[in-house]
Each structure stands twice: as structure tokens, then as C-alpha cells.
PDB file of N, CA and C in Angstrom:
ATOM      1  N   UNK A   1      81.614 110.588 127.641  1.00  0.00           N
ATOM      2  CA  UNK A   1      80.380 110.299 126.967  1.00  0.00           C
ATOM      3  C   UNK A   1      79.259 110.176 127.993  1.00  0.00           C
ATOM      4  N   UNK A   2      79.415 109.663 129.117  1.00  0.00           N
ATOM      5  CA  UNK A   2      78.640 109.481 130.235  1.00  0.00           C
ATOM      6  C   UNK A   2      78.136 110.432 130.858  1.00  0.00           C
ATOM      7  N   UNK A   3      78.860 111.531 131.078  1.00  0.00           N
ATOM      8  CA  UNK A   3      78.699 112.870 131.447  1.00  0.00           C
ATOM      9  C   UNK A   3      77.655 113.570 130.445  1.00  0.00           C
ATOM     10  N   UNK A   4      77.896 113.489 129.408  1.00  0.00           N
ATOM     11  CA  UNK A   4      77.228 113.979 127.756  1.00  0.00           C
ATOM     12  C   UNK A   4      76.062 113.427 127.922  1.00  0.00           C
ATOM     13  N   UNK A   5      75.868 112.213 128.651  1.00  0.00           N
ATOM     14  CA  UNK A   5      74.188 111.683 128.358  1.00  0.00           C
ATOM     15  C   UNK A   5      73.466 112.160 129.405  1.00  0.00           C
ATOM     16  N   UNK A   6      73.811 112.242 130.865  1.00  0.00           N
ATOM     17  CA  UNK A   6      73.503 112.566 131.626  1.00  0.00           C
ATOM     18  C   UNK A   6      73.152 113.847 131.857  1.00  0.00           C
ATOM     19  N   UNK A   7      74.043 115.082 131.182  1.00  0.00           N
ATOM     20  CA  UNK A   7      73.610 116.137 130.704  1.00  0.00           C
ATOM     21  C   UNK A   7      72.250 116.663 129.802  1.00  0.00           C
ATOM     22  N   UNK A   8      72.447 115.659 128.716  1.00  0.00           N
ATOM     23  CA  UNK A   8      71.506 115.327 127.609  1.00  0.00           C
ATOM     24  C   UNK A   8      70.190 114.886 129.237  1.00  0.00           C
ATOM     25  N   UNK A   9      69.811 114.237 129.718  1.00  0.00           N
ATOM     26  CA  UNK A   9      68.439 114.035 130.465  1.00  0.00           C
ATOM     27  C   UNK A   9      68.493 114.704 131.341  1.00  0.00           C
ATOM     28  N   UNK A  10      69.410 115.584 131.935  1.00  0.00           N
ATOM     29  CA  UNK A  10      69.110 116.886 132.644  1.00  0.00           C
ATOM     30  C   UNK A  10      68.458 117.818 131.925  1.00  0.00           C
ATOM     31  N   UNK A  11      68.758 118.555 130.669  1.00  0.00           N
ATOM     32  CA  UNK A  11      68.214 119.072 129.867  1.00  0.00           C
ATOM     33  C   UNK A  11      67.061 118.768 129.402  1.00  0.00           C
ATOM     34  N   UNK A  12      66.717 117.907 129.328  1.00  0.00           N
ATOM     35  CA  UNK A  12      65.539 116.998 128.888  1.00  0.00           C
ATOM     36  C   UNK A  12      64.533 117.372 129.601  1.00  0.00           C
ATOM     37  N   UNK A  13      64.780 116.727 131.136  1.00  0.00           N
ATOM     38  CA  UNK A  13      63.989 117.264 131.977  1.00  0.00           C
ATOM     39  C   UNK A  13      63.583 118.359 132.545  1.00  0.00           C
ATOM     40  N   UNK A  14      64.612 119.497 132.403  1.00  0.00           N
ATOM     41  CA  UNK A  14      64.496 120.166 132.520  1.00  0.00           C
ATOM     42  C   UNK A  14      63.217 120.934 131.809  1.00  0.00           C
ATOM     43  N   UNK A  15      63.606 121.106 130.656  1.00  0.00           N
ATOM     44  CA  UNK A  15      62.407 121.475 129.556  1.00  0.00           C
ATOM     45  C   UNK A  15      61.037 120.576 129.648  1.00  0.00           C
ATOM     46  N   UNK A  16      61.427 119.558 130.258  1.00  0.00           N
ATOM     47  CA  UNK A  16      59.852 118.978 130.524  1.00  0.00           C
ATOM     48  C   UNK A  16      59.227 119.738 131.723  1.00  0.00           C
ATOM     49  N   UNK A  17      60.443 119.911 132.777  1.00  0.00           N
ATOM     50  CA  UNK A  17      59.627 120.495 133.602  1.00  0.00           C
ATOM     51  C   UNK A  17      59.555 122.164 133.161  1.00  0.00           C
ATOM     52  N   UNK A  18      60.143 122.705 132.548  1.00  0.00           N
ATOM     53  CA  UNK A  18      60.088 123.883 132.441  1.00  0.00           C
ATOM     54  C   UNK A  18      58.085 124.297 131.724  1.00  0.00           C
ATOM     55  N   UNK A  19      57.776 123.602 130.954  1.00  0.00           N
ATOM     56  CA  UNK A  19      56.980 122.977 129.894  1.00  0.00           C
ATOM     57  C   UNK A  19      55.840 122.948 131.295  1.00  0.00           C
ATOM     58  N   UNK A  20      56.052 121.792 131.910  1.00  0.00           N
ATOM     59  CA  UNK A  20      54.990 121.636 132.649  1.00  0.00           C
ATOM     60  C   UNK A  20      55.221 122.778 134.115  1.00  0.00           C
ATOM     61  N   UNK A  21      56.234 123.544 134.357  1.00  0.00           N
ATOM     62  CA  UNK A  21      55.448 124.911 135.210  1.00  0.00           C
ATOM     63  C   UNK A  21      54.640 126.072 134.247  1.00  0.00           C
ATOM     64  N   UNK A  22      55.168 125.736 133.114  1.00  0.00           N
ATOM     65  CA  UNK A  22      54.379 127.205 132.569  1.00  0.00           C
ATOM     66  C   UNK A  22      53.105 126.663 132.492  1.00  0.00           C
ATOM     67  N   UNK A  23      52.440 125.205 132.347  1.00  0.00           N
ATOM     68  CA  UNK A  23      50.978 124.787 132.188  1.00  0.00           C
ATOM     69  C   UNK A  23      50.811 124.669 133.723  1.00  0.00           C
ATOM     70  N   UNK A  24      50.982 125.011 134.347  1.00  0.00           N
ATOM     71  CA  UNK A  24      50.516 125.167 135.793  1.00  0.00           C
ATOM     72  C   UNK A  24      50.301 126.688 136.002  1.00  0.00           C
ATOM     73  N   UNK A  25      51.667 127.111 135.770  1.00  0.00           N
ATOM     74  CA  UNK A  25      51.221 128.719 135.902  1.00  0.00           C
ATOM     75  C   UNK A  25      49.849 129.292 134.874  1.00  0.00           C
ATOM     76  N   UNK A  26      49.711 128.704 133.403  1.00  0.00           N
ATOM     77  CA  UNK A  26      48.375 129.293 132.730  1.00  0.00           C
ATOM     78  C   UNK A  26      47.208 128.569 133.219  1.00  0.00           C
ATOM     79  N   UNK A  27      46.916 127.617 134.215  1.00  0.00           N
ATOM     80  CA  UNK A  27      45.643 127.125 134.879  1.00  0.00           C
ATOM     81  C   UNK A  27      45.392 127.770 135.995  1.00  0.00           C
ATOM     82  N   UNK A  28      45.338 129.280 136.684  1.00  0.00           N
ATOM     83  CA  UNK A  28      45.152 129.971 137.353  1.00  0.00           C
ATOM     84  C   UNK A  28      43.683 129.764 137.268  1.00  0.00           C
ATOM     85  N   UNK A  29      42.547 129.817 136.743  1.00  0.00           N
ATOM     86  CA  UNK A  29      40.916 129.388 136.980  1.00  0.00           C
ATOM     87  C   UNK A  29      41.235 127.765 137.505  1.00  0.00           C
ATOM     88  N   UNK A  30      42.071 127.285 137.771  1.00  0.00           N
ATOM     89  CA  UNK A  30      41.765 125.953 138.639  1.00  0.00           C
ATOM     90  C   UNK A  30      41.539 126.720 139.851  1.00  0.00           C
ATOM     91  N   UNK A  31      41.453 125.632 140.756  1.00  0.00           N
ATOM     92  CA  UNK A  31      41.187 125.759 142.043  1.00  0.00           C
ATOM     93  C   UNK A  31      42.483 125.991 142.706  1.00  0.00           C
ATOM     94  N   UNK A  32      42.531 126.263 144.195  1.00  0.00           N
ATOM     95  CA  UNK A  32      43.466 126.482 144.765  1.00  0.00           C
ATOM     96  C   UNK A  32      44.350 124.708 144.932  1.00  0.00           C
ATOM     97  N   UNK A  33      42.940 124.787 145.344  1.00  0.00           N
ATOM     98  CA  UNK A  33      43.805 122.806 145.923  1.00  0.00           C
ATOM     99  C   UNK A  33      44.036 121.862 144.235  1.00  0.00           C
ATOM    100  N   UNK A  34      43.538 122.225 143.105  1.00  0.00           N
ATOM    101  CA  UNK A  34      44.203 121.955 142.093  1.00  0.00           C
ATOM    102  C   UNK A  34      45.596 122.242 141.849  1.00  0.00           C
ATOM    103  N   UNK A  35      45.843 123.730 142.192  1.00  0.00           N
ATOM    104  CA  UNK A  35      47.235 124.338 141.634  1.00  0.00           C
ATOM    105  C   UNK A  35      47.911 123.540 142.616  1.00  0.00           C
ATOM    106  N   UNK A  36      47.894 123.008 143.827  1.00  0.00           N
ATOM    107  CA  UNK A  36      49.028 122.573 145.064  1.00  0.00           C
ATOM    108  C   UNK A  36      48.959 121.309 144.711  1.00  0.00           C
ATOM    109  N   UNK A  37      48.102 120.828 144.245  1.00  0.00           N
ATOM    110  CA  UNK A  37      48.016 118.981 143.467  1.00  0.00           C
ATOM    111  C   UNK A  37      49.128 118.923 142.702  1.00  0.00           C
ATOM    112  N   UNK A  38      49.348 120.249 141.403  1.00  0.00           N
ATOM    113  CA  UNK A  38      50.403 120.158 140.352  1.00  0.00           C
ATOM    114  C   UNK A  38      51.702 120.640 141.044  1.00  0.00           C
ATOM    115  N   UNK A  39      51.394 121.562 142.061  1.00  0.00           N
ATOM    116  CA  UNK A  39      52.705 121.811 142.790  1.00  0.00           C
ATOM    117  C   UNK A  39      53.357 120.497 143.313  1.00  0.00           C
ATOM    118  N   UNK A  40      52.761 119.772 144.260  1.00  0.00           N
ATOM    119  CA  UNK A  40      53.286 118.365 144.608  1.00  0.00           C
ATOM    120  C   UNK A  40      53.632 117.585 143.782  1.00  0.00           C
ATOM    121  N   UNK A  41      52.740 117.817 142.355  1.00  0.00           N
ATOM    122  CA  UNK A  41      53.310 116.647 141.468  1.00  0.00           C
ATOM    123  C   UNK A  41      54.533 117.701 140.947  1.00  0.00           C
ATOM    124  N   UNK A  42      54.647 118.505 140.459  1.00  0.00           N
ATOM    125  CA  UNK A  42      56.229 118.997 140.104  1.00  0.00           C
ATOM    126  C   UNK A  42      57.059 118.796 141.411  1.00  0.00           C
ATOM    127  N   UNK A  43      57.107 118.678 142.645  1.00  0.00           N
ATOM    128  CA  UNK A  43      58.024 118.615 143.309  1.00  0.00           C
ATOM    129  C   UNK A  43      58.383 116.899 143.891  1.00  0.00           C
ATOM    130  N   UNK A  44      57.659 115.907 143.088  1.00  0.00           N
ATOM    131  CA  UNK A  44      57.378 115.018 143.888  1.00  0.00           C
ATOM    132  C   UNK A  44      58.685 114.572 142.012  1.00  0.00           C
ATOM    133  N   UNK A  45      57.812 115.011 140.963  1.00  0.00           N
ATOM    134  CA  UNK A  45      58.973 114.903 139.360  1.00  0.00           C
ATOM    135  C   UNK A  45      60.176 115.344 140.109  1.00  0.00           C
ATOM    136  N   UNK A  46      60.335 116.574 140.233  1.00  0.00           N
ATOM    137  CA  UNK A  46      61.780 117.033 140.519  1.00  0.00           C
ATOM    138  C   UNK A  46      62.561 116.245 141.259  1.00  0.00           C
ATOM    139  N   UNK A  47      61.986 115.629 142.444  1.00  0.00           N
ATOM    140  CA  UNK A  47      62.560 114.428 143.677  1.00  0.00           C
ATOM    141  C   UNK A  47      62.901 113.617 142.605  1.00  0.00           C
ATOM    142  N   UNK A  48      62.423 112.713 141.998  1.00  0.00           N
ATOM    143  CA  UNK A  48      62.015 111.334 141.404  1.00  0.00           C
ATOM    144  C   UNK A  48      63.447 111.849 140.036  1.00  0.00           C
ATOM    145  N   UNK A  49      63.588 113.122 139.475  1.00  0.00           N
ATOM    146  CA  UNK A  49      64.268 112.793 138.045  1.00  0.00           C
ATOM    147  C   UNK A  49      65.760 113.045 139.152  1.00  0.00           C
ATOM    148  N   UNK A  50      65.622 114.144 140.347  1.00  0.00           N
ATOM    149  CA  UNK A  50      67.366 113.694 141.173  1.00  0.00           C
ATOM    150  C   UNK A  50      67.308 112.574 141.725  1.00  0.00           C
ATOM    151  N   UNK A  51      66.681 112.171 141.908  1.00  0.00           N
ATOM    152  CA  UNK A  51      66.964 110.322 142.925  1.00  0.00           C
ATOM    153  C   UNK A  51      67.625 110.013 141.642  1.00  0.00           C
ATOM    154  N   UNK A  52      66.801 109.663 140.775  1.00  0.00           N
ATOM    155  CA  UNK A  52      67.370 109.050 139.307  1.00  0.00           C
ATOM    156  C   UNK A  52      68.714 109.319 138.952  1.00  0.00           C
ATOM    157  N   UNK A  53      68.966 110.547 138.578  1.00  0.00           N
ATOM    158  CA  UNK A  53      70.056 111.340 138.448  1.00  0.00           C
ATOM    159  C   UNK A  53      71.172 110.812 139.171  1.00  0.00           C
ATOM    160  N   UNK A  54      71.164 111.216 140.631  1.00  0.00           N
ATOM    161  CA  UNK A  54      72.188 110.674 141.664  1.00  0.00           C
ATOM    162  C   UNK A  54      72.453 108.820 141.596  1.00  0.00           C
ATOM    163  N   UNK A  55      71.242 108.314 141.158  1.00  0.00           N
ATOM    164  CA  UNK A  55      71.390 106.559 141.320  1.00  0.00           C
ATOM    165  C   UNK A  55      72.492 106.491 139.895  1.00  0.00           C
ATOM    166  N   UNK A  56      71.812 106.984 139.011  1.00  0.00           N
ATOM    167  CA  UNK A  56      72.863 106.852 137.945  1.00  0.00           C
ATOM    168  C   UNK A  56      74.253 107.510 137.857  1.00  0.00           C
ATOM    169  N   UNK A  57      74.468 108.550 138.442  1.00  0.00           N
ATOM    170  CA  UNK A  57      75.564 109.212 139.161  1.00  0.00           C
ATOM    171  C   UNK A  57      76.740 107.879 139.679  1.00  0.00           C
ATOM    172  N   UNK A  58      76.015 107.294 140.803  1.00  0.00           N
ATOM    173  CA  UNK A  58      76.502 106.552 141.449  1.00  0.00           C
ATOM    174  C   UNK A  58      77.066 104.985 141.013  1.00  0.00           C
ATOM    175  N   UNK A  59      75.881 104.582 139.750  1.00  0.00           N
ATOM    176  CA  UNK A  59      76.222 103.973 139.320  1.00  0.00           C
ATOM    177  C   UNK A  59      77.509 104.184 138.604  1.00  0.00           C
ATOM    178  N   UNK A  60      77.491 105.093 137.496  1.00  0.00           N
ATOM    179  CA  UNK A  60      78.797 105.331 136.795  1.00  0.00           C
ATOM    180  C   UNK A  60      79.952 105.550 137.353  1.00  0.00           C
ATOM    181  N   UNK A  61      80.167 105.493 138.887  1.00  0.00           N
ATOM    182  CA  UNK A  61      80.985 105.809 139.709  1.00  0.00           C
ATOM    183  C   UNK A  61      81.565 104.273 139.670  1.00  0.00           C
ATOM    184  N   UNK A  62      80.515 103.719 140.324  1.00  0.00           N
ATOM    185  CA  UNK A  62      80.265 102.003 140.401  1.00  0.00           C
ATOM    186  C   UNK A  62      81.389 101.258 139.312  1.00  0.00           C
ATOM    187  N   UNK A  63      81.155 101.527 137.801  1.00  0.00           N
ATOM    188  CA  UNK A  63      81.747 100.945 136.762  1.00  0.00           C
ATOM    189  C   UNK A  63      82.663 101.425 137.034  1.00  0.00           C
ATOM    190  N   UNK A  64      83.163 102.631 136.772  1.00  0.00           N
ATOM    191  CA  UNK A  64      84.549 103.192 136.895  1.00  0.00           C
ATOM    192  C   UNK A  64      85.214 102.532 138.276  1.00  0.00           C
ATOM    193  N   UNK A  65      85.272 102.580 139.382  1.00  0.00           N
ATOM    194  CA  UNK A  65      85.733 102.047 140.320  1.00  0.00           C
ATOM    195  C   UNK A  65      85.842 100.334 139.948  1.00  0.00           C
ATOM    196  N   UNK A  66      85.254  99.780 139.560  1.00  0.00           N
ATOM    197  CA  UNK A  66      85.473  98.303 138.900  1.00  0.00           C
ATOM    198  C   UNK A  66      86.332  98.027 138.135  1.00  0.00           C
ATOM    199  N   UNK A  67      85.758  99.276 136.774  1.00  0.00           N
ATOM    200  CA  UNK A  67      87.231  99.195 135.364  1.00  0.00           C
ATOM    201  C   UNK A  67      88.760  99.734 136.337  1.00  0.00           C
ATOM    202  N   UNK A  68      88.778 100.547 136.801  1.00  0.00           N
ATOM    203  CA  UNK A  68      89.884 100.842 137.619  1.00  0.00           C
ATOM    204  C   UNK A  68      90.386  99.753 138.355  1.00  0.00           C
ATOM    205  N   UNK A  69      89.745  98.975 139.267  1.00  0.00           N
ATOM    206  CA  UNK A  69      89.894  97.826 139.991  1.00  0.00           C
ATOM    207  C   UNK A  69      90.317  96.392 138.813  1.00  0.00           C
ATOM    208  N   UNK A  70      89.615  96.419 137.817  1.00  0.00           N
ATOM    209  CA  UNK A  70      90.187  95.577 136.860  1.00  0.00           C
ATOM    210  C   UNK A  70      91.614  95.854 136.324  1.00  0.00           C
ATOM    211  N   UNK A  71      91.802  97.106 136.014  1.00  0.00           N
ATOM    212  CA  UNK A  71      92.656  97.449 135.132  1.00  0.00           C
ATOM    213  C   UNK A  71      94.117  97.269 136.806  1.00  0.00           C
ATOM    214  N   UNK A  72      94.037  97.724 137.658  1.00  0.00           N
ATOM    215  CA  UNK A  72      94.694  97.248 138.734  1.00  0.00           C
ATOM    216  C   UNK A  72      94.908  96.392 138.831  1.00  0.00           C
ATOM    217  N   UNK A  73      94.088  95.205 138.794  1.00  0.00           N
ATOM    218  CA  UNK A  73      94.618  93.510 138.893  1.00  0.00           C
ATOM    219  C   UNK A  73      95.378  93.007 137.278  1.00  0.00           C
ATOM    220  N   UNK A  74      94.454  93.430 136.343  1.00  0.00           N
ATOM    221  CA  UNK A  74      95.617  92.965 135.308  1.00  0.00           C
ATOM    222  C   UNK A  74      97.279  93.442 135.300  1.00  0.00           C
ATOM    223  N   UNK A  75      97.255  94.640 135.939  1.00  0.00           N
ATOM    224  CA  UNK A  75      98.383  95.241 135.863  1.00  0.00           C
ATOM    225  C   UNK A  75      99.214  94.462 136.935  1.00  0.00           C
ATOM    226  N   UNK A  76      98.817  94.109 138.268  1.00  0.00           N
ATOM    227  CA  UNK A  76      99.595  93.309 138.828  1.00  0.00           C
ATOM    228  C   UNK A  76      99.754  91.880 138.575  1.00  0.00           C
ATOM    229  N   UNK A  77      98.997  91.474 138.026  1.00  0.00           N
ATOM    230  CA  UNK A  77      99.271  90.384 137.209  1.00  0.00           C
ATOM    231  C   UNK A  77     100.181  90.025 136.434  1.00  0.00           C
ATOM    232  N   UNK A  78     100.052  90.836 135.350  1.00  0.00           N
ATOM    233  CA  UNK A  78     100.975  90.959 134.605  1.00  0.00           C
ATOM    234  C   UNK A  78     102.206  91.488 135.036  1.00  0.00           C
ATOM    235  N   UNK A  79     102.896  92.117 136.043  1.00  0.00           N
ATOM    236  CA  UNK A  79     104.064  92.174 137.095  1.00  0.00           C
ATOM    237  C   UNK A  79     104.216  91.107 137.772  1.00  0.00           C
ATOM    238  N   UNK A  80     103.492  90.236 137.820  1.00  0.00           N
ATOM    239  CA  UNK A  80     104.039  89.160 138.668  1.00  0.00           C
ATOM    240  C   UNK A  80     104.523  87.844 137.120  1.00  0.00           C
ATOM    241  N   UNK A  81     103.735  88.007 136.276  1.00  0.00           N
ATOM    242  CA  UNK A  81     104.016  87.379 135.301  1.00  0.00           C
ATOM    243  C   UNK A  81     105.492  87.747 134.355  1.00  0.00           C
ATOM    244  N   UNK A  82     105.863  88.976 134.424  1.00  0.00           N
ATOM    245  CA  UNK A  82     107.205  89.570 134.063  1.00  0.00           C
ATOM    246  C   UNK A  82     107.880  88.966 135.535  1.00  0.00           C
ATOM    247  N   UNK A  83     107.831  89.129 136.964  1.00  0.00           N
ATOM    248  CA  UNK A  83     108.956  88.903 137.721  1.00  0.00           C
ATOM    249  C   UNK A  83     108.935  87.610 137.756  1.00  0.00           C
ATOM    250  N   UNK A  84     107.911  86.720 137.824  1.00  0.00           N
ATOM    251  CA  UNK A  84     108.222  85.142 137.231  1.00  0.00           C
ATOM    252  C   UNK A  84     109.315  84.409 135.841  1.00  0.00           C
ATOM    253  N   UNK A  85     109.084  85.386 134.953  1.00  0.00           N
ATOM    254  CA  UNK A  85     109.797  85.573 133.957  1.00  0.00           C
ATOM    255  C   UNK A  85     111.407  85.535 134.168  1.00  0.00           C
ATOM    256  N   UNK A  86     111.476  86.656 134.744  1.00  0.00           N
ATOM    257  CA  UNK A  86     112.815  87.067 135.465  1.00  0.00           C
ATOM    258  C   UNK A  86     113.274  86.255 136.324  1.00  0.00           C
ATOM    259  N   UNK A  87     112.416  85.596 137.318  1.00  0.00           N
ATOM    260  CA  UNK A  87     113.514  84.609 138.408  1.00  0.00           C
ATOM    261  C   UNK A  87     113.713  83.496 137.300  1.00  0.00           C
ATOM    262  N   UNK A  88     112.843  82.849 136.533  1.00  0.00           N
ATOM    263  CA  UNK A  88     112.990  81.916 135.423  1.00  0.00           C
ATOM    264  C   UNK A  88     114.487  82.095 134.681  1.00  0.00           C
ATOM    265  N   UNK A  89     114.127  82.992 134.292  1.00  0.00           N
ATOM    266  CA  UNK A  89     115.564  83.364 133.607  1.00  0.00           C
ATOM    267  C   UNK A  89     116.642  83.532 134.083  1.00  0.00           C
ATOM    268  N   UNK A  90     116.537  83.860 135.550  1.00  0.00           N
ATOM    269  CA  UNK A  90     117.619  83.933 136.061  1.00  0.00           C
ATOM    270  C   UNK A  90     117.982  82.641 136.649  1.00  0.00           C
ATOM    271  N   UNK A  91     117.345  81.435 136.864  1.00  0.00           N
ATOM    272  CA  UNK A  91     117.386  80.804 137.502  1.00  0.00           C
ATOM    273  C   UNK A  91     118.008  79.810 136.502  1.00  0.00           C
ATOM    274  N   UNK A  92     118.070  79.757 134.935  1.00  0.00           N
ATOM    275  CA  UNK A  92     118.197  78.790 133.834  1.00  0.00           C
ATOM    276  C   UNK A  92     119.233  79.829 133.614  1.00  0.00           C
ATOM    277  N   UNK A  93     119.810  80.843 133.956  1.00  0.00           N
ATOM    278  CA  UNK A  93     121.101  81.099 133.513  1.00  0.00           C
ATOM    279  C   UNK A  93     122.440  81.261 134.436  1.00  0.00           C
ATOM    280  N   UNK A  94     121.196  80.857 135.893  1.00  0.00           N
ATOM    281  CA  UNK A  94     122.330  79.926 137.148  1.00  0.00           C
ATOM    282  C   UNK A  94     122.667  78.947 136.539  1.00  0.00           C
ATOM    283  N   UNK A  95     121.839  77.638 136.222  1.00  0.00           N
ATOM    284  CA  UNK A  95     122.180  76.487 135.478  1.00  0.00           C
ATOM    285  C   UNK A  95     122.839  76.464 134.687  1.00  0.00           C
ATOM    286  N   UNK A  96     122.845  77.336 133.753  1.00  0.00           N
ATOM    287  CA  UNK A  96     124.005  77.283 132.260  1.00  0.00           C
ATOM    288  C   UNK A  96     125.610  77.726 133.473  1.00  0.00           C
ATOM    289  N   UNK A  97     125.339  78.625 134.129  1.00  0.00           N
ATOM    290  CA  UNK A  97     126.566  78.951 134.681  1.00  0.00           C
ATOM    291  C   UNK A  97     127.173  77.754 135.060  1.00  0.00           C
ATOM    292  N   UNK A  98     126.081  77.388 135.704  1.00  0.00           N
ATOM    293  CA  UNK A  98     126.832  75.733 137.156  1.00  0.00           C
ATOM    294  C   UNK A  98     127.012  74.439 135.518  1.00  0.00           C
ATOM    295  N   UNK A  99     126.762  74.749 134.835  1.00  0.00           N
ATOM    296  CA  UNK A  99     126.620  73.563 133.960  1.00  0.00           C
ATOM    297  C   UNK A  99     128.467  73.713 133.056  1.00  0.00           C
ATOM    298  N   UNK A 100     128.328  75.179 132.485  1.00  0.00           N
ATOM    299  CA  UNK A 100     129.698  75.172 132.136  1.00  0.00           C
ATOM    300  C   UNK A 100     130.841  75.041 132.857  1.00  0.00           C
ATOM    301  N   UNK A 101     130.560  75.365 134.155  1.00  0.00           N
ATOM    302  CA  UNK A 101     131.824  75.410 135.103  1.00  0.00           C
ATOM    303  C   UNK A 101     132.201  73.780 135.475  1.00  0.00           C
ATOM    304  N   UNK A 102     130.992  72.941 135.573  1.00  0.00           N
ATOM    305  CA  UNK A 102     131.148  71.274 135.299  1.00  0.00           C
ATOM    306  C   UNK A 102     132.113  70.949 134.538  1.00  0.00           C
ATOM    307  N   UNK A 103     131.519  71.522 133.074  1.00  0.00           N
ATOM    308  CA  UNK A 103     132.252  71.251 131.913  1.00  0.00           C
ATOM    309  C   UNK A 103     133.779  71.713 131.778  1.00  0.00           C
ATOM    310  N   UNK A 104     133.640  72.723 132.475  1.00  0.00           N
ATOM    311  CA  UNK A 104     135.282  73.457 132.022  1.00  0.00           C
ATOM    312  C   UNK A 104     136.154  72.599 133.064  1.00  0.00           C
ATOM    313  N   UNK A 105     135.583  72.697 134.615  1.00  0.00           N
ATOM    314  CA  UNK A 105     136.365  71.087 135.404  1.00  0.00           C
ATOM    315  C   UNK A 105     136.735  70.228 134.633  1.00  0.00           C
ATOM    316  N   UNK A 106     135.424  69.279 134.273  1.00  0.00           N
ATOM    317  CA  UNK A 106     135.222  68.052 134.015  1.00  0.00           C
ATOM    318  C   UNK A 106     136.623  68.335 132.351  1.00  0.00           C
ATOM    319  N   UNK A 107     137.147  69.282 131.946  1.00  0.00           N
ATOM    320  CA  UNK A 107     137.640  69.493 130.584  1.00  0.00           C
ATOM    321  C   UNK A 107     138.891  69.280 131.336  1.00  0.00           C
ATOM    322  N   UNK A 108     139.028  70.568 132.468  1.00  0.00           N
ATOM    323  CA  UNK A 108     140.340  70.579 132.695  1.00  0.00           C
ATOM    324  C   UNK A 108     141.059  69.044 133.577  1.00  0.00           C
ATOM    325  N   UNK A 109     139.864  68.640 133.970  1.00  0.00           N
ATOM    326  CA  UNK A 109     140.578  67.138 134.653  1.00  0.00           C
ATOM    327  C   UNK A 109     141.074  66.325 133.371  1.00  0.00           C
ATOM    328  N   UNK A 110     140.019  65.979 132.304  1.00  0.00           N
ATOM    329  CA  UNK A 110     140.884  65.562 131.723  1.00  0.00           C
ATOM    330  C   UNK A 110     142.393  65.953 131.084  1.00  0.00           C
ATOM    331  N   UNK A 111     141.931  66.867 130.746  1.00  0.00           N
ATOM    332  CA  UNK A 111     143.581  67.397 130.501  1.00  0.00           C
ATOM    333  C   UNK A 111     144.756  67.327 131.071  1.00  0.00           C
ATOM    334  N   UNK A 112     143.997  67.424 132.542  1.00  0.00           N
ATOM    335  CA  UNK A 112     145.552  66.790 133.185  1.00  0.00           C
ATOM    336  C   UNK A 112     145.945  65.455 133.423  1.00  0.00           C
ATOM    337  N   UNK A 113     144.710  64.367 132.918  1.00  0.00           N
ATOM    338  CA  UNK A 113     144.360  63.184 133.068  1.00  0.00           C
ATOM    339  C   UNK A 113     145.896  62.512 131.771  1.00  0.00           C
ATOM    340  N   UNK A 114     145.470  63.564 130.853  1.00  0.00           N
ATOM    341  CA  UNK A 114     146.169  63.386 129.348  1.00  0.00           C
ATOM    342  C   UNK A 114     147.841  64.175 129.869  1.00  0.00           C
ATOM    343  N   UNK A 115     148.200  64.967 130.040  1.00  0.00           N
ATOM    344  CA  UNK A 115     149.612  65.115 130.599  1.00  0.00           C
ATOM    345  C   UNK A 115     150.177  64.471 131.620  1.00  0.00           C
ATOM    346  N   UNK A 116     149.487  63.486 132.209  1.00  0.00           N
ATOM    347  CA  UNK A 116     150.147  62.601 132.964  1.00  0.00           C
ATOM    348  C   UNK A 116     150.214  61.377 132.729  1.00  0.00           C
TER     349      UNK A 116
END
């Protein structure tokens, strides 16, 4: 879409400037140092709509490199929030391990507590 607008005021300008060389080219009864007045001012527009152009260029570069940079940190984020997950889980199903093996001792002592 960004591309699409930016296109859209290339075009734009374009036809503005296209617009304003042909009213330069039909003022031929101006003067000489008139016609180089409108020459400077079309070349001074043309500078001024690429500065523009390129700043906004750069900008949209700007966002994208950010959303990218965002979308990078959530993503490691959220990997560290799944491998947190995982030592969690693994770590509460050490415990159930060490907890039954208590129990199955602590079962089998009695049992032999009871046959003797």
C-alpha cells in the first residue's frame, strides 16, 4: 500500500510538473532571465518533491525495520516463554518422579516392616 501511495505522488507530481513545463515552454515573449527564473524554480520543485520522496522512502524503511525488530523480540520472547515452560515442566515432573519413588520406598519399607 505504501509503495501505491508513493507512486500515486510521483504521478501527481509529475503531471504538476509536466503542467508547469508546458507553461514555461508557451511564455517564450518572457524575457530570457524570466524563462531561467522558471527554469530554477522547476529544478529547485524537482530537488524539493525527490528530497521528499527519498525522506519518505527512508522513512518507510524506518517503520519496517522497527515492525521487523518488534516482531523479532516478540518472537524471542515468546521462545523463552515456551522454554521456561518446558524446564517448568520438566522440573515438576522431576518432583512427581522423586516424590513417587519416596512413596514406593516409604510403601515397600513398610511392607517389610509388616512381614516381620
Amino acid at each position: 500500500m505504501r509503495k501505491h501511495q508513493i507512486q500515486n505522488i510521483i504521478v501527481e507530481h509529475l503531471v504538476s510538473l509536466k503542467v508547469f513545463e508546458e507553461t514555461v515552454l508557451e511564455t517564450v515573449e518572457k524575457s530570457d532571465s524570466e524563462l531561467k527564473k522558471l527554469q530554477l524554480q522547476l529544478e529547485f520543485k524537482k530537488l524539493a518533491m525527490q528530497e521528499r520522496l527519498e525522506m519518505e522512502e527512508r522513512q518507510g524503511q524506518e517503520r519496517e525495520r522497527q515492525r521487523q525488530f518488534e516482531r523479532e523480540k516478540e518472537e524471542r520472547e515468546r521462545q523463552q516463554r515456551m522454554e521456561e515452560k518446558e524446564r517448568q515442566e520438566r522440573m515438576e515432573e522431576k518432583e512427581r518422579q522423586e516424590r513417587l519413588q519416596r512413596e514406593e520406598k516409604e510403601y515397600e519399607f513398610e511392607i517389610r516392616k509388616l512381614e516381620f
